[in-house]
PDB file of N, CA and C in Angstrom:
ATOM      1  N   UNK A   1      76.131 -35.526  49.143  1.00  0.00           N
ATOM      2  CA  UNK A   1      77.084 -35.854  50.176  1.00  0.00           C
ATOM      3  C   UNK A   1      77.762 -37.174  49.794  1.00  0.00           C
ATOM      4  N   UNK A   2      78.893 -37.381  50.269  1.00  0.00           N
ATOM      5  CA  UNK A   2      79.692 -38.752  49.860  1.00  0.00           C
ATOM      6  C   UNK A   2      79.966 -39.373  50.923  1.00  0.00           C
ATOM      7  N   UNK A   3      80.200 -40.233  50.745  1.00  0.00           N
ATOM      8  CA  UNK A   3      80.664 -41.940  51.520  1.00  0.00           C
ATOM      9  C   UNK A   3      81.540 -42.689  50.578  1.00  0.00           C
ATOM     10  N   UNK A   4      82.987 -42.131  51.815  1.00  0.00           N
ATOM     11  CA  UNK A   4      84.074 -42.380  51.410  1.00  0.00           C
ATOM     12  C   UNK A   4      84.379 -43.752  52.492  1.00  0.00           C
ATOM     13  N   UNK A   5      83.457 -43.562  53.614  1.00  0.00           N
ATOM     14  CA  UNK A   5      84.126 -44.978  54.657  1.00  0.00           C
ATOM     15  C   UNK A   5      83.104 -45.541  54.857  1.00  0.00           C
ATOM     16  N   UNK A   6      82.886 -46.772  53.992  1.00  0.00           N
ATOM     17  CA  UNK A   6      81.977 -47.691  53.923  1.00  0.00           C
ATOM     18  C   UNK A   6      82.299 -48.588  53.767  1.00  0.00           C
ATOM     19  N   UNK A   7      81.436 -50.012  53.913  1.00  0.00           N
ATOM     20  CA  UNK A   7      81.904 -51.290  53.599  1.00  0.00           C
ATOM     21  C   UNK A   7      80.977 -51.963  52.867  1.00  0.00           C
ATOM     22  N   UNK A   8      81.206 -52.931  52.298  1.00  0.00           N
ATOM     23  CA  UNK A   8      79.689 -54.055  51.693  1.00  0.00           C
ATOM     24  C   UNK A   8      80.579 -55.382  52.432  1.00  0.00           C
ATOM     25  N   UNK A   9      79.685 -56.002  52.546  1.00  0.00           N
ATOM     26  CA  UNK A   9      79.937 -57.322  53.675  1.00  0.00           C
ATOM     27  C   UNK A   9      78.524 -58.071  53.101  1.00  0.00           C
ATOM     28  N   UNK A  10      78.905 -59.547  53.081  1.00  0.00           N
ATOM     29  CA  UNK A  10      77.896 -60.490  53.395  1.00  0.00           C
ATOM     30  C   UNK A  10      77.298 -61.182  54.400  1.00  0.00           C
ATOM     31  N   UNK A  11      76.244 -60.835  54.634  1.00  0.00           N
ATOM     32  CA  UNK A  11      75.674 -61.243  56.324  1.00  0.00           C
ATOM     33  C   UNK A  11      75.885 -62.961  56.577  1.00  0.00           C
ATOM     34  N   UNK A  12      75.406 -63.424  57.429  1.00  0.00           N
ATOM     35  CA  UNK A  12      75.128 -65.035  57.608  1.00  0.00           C
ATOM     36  C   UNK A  12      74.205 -65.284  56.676  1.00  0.00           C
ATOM     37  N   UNK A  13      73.010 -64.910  56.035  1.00  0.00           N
ATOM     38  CA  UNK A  13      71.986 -65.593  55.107  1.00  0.00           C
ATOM     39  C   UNK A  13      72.707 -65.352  53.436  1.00  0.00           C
ATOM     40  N   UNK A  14      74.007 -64.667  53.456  1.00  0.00           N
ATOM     41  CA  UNK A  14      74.234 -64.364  52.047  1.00  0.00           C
ATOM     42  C   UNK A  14      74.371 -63.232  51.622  1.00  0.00           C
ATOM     43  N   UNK A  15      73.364 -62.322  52.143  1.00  0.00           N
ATOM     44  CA  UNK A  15      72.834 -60.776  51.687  1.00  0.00           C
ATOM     45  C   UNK A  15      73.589 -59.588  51.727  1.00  0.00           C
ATOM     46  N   UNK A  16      74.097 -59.493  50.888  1.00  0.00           N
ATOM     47  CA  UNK A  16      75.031 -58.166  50.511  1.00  0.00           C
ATOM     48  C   UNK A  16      74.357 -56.958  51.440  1.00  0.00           C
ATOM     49  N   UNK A  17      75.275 -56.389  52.370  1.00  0.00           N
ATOM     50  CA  UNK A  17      75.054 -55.287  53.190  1.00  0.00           C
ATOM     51  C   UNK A  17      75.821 -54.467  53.081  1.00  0.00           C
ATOM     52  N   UNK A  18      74.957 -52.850  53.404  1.00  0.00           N
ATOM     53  CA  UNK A  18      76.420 -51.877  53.457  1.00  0.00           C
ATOM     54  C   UNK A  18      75.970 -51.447  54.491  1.00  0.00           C
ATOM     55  N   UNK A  19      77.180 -50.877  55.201  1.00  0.00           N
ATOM     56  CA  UNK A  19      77.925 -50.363  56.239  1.00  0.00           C
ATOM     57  C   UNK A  19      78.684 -49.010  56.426  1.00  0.00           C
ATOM     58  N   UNK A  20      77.812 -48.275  57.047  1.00  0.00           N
ATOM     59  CA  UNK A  20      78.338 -46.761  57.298  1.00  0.00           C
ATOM     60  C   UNK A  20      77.923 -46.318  58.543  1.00  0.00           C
ATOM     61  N   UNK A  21      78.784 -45.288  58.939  1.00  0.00           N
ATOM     62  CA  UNK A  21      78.586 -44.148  59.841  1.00  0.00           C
ATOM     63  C   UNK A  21      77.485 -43.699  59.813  1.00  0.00           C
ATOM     64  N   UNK A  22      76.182 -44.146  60.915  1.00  0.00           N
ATOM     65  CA  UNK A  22      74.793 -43.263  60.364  1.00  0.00           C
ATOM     66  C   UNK A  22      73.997 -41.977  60.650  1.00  0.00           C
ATOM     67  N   UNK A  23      73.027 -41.434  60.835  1.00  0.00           N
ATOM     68  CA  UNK A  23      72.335 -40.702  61.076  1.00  0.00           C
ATOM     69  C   UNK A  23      71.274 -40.688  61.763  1.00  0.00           C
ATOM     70  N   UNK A  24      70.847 -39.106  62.732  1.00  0.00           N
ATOM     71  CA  UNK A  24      69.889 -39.983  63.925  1.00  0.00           C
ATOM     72  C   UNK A  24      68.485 -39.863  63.129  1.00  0.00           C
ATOM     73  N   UNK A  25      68.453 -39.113  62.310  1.00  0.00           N
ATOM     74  CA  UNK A  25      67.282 -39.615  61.433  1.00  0.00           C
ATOM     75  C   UNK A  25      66.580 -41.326  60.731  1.00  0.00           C
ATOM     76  N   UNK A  26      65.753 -41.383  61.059  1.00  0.00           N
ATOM     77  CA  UNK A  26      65.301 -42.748  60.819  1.00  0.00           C
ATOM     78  C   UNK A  26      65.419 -42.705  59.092  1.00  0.00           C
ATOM     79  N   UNK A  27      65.109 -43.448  58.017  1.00  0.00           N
ATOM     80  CA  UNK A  27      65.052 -43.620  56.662  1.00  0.00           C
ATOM     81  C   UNK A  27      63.399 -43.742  56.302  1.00  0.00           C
ATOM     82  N   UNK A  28      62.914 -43.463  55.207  1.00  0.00           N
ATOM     83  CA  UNK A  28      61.735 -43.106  54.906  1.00  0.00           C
ATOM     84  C   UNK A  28      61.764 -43.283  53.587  1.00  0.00           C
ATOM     85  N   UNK A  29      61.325 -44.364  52.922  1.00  0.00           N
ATOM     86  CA  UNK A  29      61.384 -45.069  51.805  1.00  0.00           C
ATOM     87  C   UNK A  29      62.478 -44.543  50.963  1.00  0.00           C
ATOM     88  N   UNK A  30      63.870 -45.604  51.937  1.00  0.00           N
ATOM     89  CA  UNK A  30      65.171 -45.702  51.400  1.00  0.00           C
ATOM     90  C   UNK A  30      65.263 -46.557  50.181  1.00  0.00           C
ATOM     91  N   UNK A  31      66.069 -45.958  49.061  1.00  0.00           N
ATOM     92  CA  UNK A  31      66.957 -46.867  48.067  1.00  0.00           C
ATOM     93  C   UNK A  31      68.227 -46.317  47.320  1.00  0.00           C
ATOM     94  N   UNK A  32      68.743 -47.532  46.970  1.00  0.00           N
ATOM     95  CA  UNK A  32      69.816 -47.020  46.374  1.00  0.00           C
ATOM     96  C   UNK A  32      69.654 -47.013  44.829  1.00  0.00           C
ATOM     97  N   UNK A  33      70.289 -46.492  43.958  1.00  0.00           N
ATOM     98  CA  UNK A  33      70.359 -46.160  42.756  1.00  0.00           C
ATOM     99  C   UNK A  33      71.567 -46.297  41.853  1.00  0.00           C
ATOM    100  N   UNK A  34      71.676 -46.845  40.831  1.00  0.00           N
ATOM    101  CA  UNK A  34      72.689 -47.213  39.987  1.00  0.00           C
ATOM    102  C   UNK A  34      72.486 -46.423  38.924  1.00  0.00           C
ATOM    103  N   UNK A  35      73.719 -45.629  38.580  1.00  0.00           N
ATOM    104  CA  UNK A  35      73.935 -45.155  37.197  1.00  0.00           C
ATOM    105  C   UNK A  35      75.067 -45.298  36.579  1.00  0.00           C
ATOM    106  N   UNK A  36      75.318 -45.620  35.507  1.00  0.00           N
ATOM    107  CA  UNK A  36      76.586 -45.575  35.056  1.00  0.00           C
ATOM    108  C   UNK A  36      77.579 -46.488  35.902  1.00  0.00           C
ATOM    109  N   UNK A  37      78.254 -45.687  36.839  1.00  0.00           N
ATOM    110  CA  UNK A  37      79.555 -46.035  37.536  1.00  0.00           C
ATOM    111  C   UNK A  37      78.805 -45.234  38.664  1.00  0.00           C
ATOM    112  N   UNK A  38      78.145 -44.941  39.319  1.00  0.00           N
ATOM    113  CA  UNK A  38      77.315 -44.214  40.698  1.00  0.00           C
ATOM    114  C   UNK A  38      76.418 -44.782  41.226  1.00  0.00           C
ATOM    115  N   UNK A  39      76.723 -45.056  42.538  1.00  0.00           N
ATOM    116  CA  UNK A  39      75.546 -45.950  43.818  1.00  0.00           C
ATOM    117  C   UNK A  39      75.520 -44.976  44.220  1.00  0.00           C
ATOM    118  N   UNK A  40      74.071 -44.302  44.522  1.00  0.00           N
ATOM    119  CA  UNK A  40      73.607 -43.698  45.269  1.00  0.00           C
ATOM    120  C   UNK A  40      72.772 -43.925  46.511  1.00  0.00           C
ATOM    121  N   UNK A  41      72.589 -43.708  47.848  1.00  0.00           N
ATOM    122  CA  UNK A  41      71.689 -44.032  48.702  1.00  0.00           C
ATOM    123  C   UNK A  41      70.718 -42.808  49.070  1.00  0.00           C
ATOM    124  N   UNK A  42      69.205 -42.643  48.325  1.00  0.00           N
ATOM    125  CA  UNK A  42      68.513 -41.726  48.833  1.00  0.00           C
ATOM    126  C   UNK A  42      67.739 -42.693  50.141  1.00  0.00           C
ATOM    127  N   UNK A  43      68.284 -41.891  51.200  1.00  0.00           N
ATOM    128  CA  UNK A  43      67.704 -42.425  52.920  1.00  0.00           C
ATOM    129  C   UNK A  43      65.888 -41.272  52.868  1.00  0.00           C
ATOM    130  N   UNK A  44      65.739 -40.691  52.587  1.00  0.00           N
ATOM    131  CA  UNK A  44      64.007 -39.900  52.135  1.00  0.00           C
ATOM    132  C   UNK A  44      64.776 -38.604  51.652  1.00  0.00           C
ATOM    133  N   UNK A  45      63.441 -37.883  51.283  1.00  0.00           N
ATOM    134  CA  UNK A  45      63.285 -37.004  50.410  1.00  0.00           C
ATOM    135  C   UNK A  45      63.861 -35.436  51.446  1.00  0.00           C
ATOM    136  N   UNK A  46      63.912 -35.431  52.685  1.00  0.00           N
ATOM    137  CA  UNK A  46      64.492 -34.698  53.602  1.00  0.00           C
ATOM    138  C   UNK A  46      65.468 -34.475  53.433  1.00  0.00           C
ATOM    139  N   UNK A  47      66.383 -35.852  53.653  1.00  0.00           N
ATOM    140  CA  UNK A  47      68.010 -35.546  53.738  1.00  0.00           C
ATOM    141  C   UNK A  47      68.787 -35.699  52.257  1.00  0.00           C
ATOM    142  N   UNK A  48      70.007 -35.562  52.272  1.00  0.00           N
ATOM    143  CA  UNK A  48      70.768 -34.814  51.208  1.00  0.00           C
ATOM    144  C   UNK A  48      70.915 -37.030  50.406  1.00  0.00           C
ATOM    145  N   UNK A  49      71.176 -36.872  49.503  1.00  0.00           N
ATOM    146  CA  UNK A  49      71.480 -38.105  48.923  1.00  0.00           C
ATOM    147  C   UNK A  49      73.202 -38.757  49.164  1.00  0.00           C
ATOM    148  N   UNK A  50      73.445 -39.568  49.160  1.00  0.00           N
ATOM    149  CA  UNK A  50      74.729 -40.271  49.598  1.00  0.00           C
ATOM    150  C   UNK A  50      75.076 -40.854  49.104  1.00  0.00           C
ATOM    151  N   UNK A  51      75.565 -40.001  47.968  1.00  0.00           N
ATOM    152  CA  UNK A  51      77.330 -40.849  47.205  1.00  0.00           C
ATOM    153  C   UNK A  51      78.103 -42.015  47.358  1.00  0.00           C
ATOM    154  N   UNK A  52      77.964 -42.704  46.898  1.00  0.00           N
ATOM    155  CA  UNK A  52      79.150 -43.924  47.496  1.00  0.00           C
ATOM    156  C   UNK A  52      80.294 -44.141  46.423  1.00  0.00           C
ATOM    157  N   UNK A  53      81.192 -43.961  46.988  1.00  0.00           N
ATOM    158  CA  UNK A  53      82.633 -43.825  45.675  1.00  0.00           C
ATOM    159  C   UNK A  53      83.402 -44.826  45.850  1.00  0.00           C
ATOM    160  N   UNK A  54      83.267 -45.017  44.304  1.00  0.00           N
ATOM    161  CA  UNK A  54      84.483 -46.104  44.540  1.00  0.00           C
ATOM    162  C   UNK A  54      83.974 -48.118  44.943  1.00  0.00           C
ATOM    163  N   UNK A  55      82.952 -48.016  44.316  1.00  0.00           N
ATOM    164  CA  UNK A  55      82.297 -49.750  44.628  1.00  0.00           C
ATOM    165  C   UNK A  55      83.362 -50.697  43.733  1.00  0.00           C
ATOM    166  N   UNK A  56      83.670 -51.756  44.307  1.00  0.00           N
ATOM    167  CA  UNK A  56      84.850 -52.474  44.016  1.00  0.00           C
ATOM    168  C   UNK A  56      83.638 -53.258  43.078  1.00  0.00           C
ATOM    169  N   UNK A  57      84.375 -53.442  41.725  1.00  0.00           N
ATOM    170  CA  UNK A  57      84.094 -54.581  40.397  1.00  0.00           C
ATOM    171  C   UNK A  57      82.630 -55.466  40.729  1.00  0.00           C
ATOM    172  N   UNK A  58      83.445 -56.081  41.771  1.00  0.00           N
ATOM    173  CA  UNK A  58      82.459 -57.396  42.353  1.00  0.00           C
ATOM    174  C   UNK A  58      82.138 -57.070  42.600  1.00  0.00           C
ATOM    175  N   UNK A  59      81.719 -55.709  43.697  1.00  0.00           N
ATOM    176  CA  UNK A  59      80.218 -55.699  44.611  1.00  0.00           C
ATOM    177  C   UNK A  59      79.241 -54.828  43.551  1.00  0.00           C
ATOM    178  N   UNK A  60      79.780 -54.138  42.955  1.00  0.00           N
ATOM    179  CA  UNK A  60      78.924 -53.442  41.572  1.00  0.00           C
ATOM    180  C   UNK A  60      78.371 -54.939  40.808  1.00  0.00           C
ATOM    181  N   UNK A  61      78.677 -55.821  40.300  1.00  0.00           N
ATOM    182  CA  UNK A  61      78.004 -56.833  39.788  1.00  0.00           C
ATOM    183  C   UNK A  61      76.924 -57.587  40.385  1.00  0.00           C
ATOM    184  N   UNK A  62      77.451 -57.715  42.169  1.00  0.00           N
ATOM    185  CA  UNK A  62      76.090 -58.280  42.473  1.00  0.00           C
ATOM    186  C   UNK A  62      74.981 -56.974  43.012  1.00  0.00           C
ATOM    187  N   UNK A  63      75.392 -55.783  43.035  1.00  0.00           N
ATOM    188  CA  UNK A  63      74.570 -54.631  43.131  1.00  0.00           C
ATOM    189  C   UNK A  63      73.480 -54.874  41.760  1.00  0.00           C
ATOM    190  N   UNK A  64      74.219 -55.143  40.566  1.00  0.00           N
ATOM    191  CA  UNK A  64      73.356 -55.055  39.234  1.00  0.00           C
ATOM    192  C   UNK A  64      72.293 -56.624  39.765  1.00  0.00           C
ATOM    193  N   UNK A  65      72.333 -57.213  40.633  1.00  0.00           N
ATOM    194  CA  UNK A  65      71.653 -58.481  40.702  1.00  0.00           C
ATOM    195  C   UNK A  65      70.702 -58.814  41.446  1.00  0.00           C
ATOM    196  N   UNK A  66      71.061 -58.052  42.263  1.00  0.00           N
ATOM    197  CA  UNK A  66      69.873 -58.280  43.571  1.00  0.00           C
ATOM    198  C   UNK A  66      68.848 -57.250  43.358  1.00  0.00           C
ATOM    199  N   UNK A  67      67.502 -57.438  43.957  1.00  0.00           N
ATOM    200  CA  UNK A  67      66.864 -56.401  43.633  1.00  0.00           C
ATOM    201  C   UNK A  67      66.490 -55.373  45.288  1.00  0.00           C
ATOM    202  N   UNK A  68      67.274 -55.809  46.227  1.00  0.00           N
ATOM    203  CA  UNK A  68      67.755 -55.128  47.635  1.00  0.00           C
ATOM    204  C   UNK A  68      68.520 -55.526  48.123  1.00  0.00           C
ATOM    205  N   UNK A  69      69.135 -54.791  49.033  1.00  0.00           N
ATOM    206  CA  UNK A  69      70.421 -54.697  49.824  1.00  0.00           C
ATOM    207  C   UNK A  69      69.805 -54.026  51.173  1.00  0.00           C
ATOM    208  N   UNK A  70      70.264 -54.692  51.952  1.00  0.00           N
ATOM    209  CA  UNK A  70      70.388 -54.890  53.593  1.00  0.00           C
ATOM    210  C   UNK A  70      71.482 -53.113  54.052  1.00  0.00           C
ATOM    211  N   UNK A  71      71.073 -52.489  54.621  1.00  0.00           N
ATOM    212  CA  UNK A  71      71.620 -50.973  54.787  1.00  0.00           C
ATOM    213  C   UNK A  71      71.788 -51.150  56.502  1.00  0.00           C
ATOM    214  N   UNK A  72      72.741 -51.083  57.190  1.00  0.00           N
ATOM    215  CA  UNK A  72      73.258 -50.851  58.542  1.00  0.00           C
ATOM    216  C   UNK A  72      74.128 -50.098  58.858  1.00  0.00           C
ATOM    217  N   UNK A  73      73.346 -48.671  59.490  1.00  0.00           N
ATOM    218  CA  UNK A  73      74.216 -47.585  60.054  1.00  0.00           C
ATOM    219  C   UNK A  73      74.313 -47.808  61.348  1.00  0.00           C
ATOM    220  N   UNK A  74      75.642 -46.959  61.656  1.00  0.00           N
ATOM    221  CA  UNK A  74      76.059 -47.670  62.679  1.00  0.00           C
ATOM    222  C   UNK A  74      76.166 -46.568  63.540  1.00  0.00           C
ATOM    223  N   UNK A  75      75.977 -46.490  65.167  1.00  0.00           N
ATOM    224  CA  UNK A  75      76.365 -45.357  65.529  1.00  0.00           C
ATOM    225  C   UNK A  75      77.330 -44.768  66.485  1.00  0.00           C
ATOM    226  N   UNK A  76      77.895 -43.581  67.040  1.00  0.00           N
ATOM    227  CA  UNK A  76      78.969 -43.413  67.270  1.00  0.00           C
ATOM    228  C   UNK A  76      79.916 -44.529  67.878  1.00  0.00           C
ATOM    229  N   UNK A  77      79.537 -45.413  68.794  1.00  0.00           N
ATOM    230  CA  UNK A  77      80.065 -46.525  69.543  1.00  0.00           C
ATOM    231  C   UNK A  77      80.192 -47.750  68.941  1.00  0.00           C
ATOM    232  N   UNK A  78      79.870 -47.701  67.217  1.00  0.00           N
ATOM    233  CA  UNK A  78      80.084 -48.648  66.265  1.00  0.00           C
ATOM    234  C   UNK A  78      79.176 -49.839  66.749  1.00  0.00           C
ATOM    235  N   UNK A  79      78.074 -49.371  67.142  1.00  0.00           N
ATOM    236  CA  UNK A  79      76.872 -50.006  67.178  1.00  0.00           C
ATOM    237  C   UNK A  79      75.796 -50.309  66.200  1.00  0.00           C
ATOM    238  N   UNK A  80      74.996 -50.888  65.266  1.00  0.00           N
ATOM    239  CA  UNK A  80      74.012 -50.783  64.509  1.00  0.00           C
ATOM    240  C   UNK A  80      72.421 -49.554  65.213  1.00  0.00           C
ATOM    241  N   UNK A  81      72.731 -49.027  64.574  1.00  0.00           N
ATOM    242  CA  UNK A  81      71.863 -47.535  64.803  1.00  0.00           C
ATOM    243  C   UNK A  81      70.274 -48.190  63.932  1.00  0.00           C
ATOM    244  N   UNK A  82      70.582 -48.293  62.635  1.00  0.00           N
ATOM    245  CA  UNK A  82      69.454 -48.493  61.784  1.00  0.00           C
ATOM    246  C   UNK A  82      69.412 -49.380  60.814  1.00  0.00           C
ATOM    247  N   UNK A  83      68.758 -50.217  60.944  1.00  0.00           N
ATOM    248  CA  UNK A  83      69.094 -51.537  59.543  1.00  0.00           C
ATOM    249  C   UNK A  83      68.008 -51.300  59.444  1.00  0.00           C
ATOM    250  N   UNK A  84      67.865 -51.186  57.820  1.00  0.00           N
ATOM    251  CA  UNK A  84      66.452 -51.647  56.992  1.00  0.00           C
ATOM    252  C   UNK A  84      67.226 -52.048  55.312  1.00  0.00           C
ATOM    253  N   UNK A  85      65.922 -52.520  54.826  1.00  0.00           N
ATOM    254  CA  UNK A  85      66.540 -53.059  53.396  1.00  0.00           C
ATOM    255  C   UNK A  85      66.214 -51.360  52.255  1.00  0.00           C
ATOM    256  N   UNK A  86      67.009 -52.003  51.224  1.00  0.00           N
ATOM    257  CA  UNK A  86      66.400 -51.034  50.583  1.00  0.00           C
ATOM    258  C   UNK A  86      66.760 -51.176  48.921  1.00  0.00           C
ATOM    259  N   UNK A  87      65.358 -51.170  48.128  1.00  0.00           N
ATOM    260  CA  UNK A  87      65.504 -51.753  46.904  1.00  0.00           C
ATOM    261  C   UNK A  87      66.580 -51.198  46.377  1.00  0.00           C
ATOM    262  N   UNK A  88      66.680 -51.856  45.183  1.00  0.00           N
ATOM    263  CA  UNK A  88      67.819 -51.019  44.404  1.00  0.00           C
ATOM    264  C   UNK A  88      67.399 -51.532  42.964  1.00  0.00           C
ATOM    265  N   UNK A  89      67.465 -49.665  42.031  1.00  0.00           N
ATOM    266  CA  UNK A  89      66.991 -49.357  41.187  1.00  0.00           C
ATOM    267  C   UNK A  89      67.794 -48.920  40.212  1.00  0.00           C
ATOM    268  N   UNK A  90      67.877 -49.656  38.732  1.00  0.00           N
ATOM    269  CA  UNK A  90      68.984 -49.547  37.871  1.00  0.00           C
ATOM    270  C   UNK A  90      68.408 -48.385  36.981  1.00  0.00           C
ATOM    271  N   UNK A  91      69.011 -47.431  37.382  1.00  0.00           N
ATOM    272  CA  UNK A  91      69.016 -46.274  36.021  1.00  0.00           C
ATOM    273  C   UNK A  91      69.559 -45.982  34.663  1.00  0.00           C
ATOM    274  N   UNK A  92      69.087 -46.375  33.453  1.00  0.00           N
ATOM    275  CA  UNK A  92      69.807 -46.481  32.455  1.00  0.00           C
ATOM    276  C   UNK A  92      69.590 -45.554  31.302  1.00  0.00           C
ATOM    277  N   UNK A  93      70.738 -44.701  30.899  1.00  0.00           N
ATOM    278  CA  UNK A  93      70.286 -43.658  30.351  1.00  0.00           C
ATOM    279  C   UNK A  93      69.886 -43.707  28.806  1.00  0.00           C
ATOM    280  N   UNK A  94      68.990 -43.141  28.524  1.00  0.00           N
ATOM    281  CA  UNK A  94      68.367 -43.136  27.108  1.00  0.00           C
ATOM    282  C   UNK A  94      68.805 -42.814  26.086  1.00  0.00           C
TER     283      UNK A  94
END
C-alpha cells in the first residue's frame, strides 16, 4: 500500500516525525525500512506494508542517521490517533 499524503516534521525535542492518515489498528513491533530509494513502514505482520513515495533529499539523509523516528497517525478529525517510535533499519543489497 502507498503513502502519497504524508509529512516528516521536526517535533520540539528535534526528532524527525512522520505524519499520516492512520489506522484503527494499534502497531505491533513497528519499523520502517530503507532500501535503495524506498521507506517502508511495516506497522505488524497483520497489516499490508506502507510505501512512502517520494522522501525529499534531506529527510532521506537524516532517515540514513537516526536509528528511530517518532510515527503519528492521525485520525479522521486530524487528531493524533497513535504515536509510537519506530526503529529504522537500513537494508543494503548484496
Amino acid at each position: 500500500m502507498e503513502i502519497n499524503d504524508y509529512d516528516f516534521l521536526f517535533n520540539d525535542d528535534g526528532e524527525l516525525m512522520l505524519v499520516f492518515d492512520g489506522f484503527d489498528e494499534e502497531p505491533e513491533n513497528p519499523c520502517l525500512t530503507l532500501r535503495d530509494s524506498q521507506a517502508t513502514l511495516i506497522r505488524s505482520d497483520k497489516m499490508p506494508t506502507l510505501h512512502i513515495k517520494d522522501v525529499p533529499n534531506d529527510i532521506w539523509a537524516t532517515l540514513e542517521s537516526v536509528p528511530q523516528i517518532l510515527v503519528c497517525e492521525m485520525d479522521e478529525d486530524g487528531e493524533p490517533a497513535q504515536v509510537y517510535d519506530a526503529p529504522v533499519k537500513k537494508i543494503f543489497n548484496a
